[in-house]
N, C-alpha and C. Protein backbone atom coordinates (compact mmCIF):
# COMPACT_ATOMS: atom_id res chain seq x y z
N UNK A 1 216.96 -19.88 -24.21
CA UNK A 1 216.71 -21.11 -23.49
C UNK A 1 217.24 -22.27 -24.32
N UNK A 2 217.62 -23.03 -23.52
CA UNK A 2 218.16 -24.78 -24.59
C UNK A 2 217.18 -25.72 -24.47
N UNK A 3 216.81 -25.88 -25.24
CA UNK A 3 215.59 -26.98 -25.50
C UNK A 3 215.93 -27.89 -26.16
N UNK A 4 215.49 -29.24 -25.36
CA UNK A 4 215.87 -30.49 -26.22
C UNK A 4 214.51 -30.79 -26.70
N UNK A 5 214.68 -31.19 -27.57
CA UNK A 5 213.59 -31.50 -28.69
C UNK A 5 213.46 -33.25 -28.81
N UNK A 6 212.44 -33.77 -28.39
CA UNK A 6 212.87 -35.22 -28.83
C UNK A 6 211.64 -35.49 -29.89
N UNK A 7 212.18 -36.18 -30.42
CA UNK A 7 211.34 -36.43 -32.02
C UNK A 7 211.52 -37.94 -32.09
N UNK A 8 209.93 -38.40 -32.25
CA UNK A 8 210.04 -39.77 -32.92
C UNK A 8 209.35 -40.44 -34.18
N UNK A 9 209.91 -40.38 -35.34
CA UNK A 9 208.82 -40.82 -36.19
C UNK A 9 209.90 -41.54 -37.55
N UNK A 10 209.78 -42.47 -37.91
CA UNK A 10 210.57 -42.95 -39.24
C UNK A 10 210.06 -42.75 -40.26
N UNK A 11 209.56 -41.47 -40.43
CA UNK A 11 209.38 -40.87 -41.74
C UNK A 11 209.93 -39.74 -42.07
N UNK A 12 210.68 -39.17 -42.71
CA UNK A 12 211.59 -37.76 -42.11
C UNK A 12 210.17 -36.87 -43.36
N UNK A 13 209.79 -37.61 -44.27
CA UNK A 13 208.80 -36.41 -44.91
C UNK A 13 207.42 -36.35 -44.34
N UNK A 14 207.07 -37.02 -43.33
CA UNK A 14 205.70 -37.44 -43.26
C UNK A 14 205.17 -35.79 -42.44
N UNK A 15 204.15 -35.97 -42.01
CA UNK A 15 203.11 -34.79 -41.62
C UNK A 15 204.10 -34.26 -40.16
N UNK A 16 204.51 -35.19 -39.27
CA UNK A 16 205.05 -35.15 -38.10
C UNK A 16 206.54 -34.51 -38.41
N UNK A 17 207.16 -34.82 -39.49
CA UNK A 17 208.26 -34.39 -39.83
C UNK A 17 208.08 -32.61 -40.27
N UNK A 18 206.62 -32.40 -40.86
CA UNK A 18 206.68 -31.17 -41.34
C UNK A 18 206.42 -30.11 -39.91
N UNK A 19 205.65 -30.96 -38.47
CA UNK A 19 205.33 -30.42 -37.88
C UNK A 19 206.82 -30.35 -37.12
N UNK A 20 207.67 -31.02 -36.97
CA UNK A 20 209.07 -30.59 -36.57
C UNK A 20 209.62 -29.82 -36.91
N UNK A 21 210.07 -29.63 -38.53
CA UNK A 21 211.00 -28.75 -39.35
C UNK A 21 210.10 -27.46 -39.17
N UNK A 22 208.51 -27.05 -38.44
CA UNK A 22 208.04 -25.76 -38.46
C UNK A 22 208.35 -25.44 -36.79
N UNK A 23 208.03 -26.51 -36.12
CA UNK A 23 208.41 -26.35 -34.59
C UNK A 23 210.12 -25.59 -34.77
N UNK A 24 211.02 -26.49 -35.10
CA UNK A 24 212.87 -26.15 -35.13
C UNK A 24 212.80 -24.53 -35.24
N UNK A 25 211.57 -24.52 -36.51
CA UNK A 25 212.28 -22.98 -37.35
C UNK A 25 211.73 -22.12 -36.67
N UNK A 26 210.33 -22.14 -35.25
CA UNK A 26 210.44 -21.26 -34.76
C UNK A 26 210.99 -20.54 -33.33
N UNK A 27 211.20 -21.84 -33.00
CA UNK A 27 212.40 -21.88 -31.58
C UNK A 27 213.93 -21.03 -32.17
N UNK A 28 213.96 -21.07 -33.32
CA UNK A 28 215.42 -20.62 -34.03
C UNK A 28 214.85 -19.27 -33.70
N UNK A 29 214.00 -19.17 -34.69
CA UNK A 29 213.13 -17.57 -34.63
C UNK A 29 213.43 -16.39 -33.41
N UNK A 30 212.70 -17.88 -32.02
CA UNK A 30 212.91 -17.02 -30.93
C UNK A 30 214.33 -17.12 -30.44
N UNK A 31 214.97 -17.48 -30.72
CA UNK A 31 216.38 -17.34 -30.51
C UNK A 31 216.85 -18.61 -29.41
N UNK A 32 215.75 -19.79 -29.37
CA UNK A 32 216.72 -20.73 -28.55
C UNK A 32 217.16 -21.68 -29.29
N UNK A 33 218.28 -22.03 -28.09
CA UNK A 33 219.20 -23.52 -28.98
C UNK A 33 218.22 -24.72 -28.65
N UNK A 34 218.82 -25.11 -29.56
CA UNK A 34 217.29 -26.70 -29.41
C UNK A 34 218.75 -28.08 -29.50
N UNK A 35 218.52 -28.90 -28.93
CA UNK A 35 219.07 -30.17 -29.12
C UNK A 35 218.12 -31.13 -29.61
N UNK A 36 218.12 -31.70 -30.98
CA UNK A 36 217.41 -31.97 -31.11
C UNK A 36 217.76 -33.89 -31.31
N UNK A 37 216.92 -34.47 -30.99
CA UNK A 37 216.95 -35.63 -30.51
C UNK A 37 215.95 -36.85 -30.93
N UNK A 38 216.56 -37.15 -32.19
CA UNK A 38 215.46 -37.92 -33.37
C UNK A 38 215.91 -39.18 -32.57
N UNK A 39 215.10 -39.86 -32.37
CA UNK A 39 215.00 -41.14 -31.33
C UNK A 39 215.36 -42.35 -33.04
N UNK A 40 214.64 -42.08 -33.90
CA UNK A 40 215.04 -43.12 -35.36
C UNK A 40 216.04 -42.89 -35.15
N UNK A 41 216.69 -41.79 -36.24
CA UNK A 41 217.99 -41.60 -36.52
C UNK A 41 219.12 -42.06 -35.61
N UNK A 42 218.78 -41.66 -34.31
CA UNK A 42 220.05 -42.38 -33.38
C UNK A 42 219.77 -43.71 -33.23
N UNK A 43 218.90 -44.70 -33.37
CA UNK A 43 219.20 -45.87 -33.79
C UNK A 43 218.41 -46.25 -32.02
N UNK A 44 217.56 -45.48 -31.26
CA UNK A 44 217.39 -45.93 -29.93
C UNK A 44 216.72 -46.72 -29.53
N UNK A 45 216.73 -47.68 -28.53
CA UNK A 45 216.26 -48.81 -28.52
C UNK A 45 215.45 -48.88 -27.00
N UNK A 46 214.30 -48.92 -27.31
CA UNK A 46 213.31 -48.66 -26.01
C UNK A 46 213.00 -49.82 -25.54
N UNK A 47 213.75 -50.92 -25.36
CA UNK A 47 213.79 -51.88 -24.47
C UNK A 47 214.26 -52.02 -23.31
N UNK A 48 213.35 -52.31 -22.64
CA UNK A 48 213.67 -52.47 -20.91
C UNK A 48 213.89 -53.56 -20.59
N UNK A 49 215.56 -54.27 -20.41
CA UNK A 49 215.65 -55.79 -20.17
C UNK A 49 215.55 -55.81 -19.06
N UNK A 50 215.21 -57.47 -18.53
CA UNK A 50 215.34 -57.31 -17.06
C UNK A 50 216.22 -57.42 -16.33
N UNK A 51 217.52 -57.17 -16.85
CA UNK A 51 218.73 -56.92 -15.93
C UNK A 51 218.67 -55.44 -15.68
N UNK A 52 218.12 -54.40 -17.02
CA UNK A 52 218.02 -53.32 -16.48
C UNK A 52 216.94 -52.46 -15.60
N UNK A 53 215.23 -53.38 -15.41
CA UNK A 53 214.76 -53.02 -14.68
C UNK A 53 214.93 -53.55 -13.14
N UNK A 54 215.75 -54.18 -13.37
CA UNK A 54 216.43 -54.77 -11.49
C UNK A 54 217.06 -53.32 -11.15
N UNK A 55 218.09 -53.24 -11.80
CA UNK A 55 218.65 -52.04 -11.35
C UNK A 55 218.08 -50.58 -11.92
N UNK A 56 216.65 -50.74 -11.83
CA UNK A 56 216.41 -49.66 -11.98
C UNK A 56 216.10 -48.45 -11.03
N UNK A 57 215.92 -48.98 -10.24
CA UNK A 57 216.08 -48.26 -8.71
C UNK A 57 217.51 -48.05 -8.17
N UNK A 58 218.15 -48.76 -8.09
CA UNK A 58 219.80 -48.51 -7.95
C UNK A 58 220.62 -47.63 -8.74
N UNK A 59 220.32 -46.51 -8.56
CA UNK A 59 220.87 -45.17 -8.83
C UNK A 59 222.37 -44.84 -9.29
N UNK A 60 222.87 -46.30 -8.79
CA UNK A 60 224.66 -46.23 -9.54
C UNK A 60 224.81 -47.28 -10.76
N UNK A 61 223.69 -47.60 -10.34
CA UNK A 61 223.65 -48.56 -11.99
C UNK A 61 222.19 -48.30 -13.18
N UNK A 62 221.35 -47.11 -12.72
CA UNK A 62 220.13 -47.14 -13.61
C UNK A 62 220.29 -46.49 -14.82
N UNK A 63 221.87 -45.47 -14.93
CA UNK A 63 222.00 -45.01 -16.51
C UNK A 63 222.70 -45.30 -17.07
N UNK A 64 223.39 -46.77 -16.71
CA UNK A 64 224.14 -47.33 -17.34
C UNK A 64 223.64 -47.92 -19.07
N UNK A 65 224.15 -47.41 -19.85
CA UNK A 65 223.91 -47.64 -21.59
C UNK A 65 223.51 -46.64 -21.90
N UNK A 66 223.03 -45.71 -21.39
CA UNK A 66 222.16 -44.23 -21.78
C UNK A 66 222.48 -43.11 -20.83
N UNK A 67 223.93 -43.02 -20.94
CA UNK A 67 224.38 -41.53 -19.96
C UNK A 67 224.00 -40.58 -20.91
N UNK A 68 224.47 -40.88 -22.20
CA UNK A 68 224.50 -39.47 -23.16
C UNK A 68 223.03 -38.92 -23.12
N UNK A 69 222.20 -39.90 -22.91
CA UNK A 69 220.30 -39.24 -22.71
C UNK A 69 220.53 -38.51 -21.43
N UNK A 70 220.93 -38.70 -20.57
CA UNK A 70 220.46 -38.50 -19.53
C UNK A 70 221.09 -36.76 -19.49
N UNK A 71 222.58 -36.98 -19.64
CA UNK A 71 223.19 -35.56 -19.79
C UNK A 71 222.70 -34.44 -20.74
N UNK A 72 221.55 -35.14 -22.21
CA UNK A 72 221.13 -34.11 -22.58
C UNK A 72 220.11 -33.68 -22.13
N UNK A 73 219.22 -34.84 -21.29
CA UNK A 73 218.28 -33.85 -20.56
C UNK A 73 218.47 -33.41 -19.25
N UNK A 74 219.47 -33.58 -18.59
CA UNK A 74 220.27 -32.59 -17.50
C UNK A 74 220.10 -31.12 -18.25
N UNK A 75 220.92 -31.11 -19.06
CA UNK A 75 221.55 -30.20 -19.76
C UNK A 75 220.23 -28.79 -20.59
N UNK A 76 218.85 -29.39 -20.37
CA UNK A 76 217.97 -29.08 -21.34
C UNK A 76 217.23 -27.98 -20.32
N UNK A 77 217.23 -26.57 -20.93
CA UNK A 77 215.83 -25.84 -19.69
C UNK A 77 214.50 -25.75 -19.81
N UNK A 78 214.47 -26.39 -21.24
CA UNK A 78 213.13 -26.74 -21.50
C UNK A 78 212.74 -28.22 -22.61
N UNK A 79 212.19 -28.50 -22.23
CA UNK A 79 212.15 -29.79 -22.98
C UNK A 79 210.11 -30.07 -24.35
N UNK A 80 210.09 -30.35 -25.02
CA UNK A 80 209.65 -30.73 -25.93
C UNK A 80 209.50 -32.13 -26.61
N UNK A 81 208.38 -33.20 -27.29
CA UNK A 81 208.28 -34.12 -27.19
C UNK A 81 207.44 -34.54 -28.05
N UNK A 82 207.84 -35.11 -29.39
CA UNK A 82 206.78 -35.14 -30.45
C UNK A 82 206.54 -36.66 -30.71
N UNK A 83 205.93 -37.42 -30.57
CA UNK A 83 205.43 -38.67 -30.85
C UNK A 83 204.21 -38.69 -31.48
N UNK A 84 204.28 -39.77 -32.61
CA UNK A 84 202.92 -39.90 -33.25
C UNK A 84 202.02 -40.49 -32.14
């Protein structure tokens, strides 16, 4: 199975980080691919302006700035979600 993994925490050693690097190693274990998707590291920005919640209902303009999210969770058959 491909599992995207999304991870959020700006501590890469902290408790949440250890509970990731044991989550990764056993999805490896069972033999799925994981995409994994550190929301820090990529630099992502969870602001909702209001030009983009106008068109947030307008379906030809709502993934505009964030296709590459959207295609990895198209792309994902199972999904996962670690937030402090």
């Amino acid at each position: 199975m491909h599992v995207l993994y999304v991870y959020c925490h700006p501590v890469e050693e902290s408790f949440h980080g250890a509970l990731r690097a044991q989550a990764l190693e056993g999805l490896a274990i069972a033999g799925h691919s994981v995409d994994l998707l550190d929301l820090y590291a990529e630099g992502f920005d969870p602001v909702l302006s209001a030009e983009m919640r106008r068109a947030y209902h307008d379906t030809s303009r709502n993934q505009a700035g964030i296709e590459r999210y959207v295609a990895r969770l198209q792309a994902a058959e199972g999904l996962i979600v670690q937030f402090p």
